[in-house]
Protein backbone atom coordinates (compact mmCIF):
# COMPACT_ATOMS: atom_id res chain seq x y z
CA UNK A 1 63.03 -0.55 30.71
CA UNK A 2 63.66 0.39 34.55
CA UNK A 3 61.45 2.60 36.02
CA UNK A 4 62.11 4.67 38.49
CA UNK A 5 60.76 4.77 41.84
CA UNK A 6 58.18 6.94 43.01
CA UNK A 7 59.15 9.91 45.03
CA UNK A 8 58.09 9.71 48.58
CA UNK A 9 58.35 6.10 48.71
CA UNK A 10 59.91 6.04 52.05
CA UNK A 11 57.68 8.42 53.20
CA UNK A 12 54.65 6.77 52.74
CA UNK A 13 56.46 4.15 54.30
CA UNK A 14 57.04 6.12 57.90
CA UNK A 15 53.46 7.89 56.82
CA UNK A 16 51.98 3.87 57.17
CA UNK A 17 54.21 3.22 60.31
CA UNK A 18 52.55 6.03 62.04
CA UNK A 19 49.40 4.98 60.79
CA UNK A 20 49.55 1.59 62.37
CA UNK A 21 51.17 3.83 65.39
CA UNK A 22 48.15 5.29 65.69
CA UNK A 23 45.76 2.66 65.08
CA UNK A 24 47.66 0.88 67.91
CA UNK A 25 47.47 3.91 70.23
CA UNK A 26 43.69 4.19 69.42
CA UNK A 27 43.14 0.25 70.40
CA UNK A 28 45.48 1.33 74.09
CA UNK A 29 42.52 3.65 74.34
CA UNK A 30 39.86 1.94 74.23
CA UNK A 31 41.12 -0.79 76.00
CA UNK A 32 41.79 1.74 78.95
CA UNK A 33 37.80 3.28 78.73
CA UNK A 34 36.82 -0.81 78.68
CA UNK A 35 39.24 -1.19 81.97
CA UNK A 36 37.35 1.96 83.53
CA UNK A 37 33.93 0.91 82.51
CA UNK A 38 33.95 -2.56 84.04
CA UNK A 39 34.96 -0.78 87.32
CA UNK A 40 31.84 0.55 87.40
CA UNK A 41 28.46 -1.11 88.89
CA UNK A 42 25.13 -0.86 87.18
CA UNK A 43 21.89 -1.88 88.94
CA UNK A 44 18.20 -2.03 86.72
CA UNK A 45 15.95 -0.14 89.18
CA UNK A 46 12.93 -0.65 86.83
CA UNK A 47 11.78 -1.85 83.40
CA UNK A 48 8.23 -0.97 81.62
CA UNK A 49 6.48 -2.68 78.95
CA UNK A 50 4.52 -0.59 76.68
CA UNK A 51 1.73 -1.20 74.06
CA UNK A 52 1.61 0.48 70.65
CA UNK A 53 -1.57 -0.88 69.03
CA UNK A 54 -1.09 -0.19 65.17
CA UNK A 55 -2.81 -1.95 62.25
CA UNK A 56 -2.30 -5.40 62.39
CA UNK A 57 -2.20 -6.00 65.79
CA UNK A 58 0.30 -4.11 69.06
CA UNK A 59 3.82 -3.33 68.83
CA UNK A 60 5.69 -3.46 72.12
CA UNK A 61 8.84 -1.48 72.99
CA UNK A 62 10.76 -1.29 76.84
CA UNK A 63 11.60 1.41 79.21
CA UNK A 64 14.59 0.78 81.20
CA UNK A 65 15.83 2.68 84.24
CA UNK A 66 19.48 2.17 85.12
CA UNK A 67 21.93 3.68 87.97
CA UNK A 68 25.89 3.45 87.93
CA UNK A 69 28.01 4.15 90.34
CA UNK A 70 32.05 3.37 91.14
CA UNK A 71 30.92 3.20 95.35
CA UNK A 72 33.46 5.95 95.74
CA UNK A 73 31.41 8.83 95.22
CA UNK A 74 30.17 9.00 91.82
CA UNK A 75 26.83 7.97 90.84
CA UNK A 76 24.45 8.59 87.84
CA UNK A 77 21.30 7.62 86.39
CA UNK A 78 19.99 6.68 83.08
CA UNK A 79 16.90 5.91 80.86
CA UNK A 80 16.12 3.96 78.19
CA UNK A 81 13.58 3.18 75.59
CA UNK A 82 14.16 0.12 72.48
CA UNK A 83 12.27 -2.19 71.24
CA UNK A 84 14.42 -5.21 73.17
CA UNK A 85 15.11 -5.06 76.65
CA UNK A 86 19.04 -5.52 76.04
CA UNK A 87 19.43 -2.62 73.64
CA UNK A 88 16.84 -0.09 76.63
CA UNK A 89 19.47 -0.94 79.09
CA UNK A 90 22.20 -0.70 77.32
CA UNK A 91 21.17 2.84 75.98
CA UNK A 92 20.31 3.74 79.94
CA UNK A 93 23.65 2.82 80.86
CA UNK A 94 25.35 4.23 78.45
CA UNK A 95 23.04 7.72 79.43
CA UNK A 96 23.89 7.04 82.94
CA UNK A 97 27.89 6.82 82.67
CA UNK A 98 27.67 10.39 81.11
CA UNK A 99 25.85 11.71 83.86
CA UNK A 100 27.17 10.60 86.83
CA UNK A 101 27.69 12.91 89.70
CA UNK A 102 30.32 13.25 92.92
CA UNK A 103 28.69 13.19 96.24
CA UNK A 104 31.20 14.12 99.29
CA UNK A 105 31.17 11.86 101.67
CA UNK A 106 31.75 11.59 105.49
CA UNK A 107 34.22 9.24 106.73
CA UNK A 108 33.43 7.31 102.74
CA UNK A 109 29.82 5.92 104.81
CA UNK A 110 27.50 8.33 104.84
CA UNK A 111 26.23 12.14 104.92
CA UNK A 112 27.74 14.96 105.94
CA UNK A 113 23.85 16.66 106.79
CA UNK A 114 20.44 15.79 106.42
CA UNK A 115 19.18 16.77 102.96
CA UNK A 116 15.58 17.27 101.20
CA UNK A 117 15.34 16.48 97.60
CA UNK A 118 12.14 17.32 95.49
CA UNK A 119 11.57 16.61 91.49
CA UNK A 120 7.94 16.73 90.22
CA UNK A 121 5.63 15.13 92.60
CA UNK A 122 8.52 13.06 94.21
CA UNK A 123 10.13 13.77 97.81
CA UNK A 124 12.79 11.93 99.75
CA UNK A 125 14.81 13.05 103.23
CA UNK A 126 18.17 11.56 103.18
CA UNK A 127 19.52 11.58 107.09
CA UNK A 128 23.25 11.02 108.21
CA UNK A 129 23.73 7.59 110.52
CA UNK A 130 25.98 6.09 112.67
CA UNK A 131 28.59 3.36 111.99
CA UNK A 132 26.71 0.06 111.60
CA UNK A 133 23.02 1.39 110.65
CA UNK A 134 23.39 0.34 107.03
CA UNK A 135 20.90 1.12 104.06
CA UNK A 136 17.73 2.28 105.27
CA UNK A 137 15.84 2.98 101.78
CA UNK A 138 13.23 1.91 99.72
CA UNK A 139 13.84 -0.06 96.54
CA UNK A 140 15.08 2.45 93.84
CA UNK A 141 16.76 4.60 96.70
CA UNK A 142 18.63 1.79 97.75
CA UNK A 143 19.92 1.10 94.34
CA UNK A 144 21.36 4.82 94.14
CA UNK A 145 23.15 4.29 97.57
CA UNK A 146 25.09 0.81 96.89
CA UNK A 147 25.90 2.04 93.45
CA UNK A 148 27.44 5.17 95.04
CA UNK A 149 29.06 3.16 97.76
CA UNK A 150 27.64 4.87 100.73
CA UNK A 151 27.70 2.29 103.88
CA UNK A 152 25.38 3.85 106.56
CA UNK A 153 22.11 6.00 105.68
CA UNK A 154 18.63 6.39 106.14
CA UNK A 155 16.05 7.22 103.47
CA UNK A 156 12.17 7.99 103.52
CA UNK A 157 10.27 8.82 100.49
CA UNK A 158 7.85 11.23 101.38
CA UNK A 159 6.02 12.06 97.87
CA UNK A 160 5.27 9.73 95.01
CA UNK A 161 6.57 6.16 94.88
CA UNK A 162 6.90 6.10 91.18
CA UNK A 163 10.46 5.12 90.43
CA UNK A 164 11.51 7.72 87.94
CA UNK A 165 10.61 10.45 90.86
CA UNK A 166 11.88 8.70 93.51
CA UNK A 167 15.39 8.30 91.48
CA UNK A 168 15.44 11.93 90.33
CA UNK A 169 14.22 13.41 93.76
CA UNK A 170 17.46 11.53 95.36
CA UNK A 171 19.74 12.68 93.02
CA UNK A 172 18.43 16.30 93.37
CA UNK A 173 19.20 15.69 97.29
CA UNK A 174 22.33 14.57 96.67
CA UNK A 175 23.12 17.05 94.61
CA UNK A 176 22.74 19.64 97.09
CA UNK A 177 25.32 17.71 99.49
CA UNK A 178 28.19 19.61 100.52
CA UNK A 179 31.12 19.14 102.81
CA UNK A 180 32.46 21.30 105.62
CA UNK A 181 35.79 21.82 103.16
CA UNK A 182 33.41 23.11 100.79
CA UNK A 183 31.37 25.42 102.98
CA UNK A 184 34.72 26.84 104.59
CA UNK A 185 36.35 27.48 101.21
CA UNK A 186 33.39 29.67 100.44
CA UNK A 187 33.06 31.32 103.45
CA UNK A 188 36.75 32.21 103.94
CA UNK A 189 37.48 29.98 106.78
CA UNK A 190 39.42 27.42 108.11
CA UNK A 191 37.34 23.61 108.64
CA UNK A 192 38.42 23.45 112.24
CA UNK A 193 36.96 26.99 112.56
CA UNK A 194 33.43 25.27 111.04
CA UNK A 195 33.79 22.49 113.53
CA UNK A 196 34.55 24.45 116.72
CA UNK A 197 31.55 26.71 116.06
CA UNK A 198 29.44 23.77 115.65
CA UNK A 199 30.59 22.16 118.90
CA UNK A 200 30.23 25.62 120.77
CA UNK A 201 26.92 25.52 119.19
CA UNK A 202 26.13 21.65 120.47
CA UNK A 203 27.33 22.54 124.07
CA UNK A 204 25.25 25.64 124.23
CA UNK A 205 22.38 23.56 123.60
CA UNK A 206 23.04 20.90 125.40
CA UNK A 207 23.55 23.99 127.97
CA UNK A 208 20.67 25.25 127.50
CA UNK A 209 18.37 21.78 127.59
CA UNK A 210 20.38 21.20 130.66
């Protein structure tokens, strides 16, 4: 007895080509966000070790503090907490990648202006340098600047020294960063009419001083 075949047979046919399509397209995908995410550097800036005592004796677990930056601008930070230090960095990385921030730049090296940043009891002054100064920061600040790719700058924590303050209070100063594009845009002007008013303002000083 021949049976006959089922309707939609070639169908299901394209319908499991597209599929596969798909599946394919997916696996492009992700190999692109792998690409993307191994362009990106990661630095530990601290890791804490922290006692649970519970019956039976203490149960440790592991705070990690990560920063990732492409040193082209973007930067973010990350934290933490597992009870294995490869799974707390992994989840601050992962933390920090979705937070990451663009900082404009002067000539890609440094500051456009000095900035003040403030988070809890932390404070750090972030100052624009000359060609050739380098990284002038503390340990955790430092981290923030080579991740972010920024050449020539000098840093001075002026609050607490706890890392997760120091980190945040950067960040807040950075955030706060703006570029004379910027600033014209919002004021209606044109950047060489920002710059010429600065350097009438530098001569009249200088003028002045005289």
């Amino acid at each position: 007895m021949a049976y006959a075949p089922r309707s939609g047979g070639e169908g299901g046919g394209e319908g499991g080509r597209e599929r596969r399509g798909r599946r394919r397209d997916g696996d492009n995908s992700n190999r692109q966000e792998r690409q993307d995410g191994d362009e990106l550097k990661d630095k530990l800036v601290t890791i804490n070790r922290v006692a649970k005592v519970v019956k039976g004796g203490r149960r440790f677990s592991f705070a990690a503090l990560v920063v990732v930056g492409d040193e082209k601008g973007r930067v973010g930070w990350g934290a933490g907490k597992a009870r294995e230090v490869p799974e707390a960095i992994r989840k601050a990385t992962e933390r920090a990648k979705r937070t990451m921030i663009r900082v404009p730049m002067r000539e890609g090296r440094t500051l456009h202006h000095d900035v003040v940043g403030e988070f809890g009891a932390g404070r750090v002054l972030l100052r624009a340098a000359p060609a050739g100064t380098g990284i002038i920061a503390g340990g955790p600040m430092r981290a923030v600047f080579e991740t972010l790719g920024m050449g020539d700058v000098v840093a001075k924590c002026l609050g607490s020294a706890n890392p997760h303050n120091m980190v945040k209070a950067t960040f807040a100063a950075l955030g706060r960063c703006t570029s004379p594009r910027s600033v014209a845009a919002r004021r209606g002007k044109k950047v060489a009419d920002m710059l010429g008013q600065k350097k009438d303002a530098v001569e009249a000083t200088e003028a002045a001083n005289g």
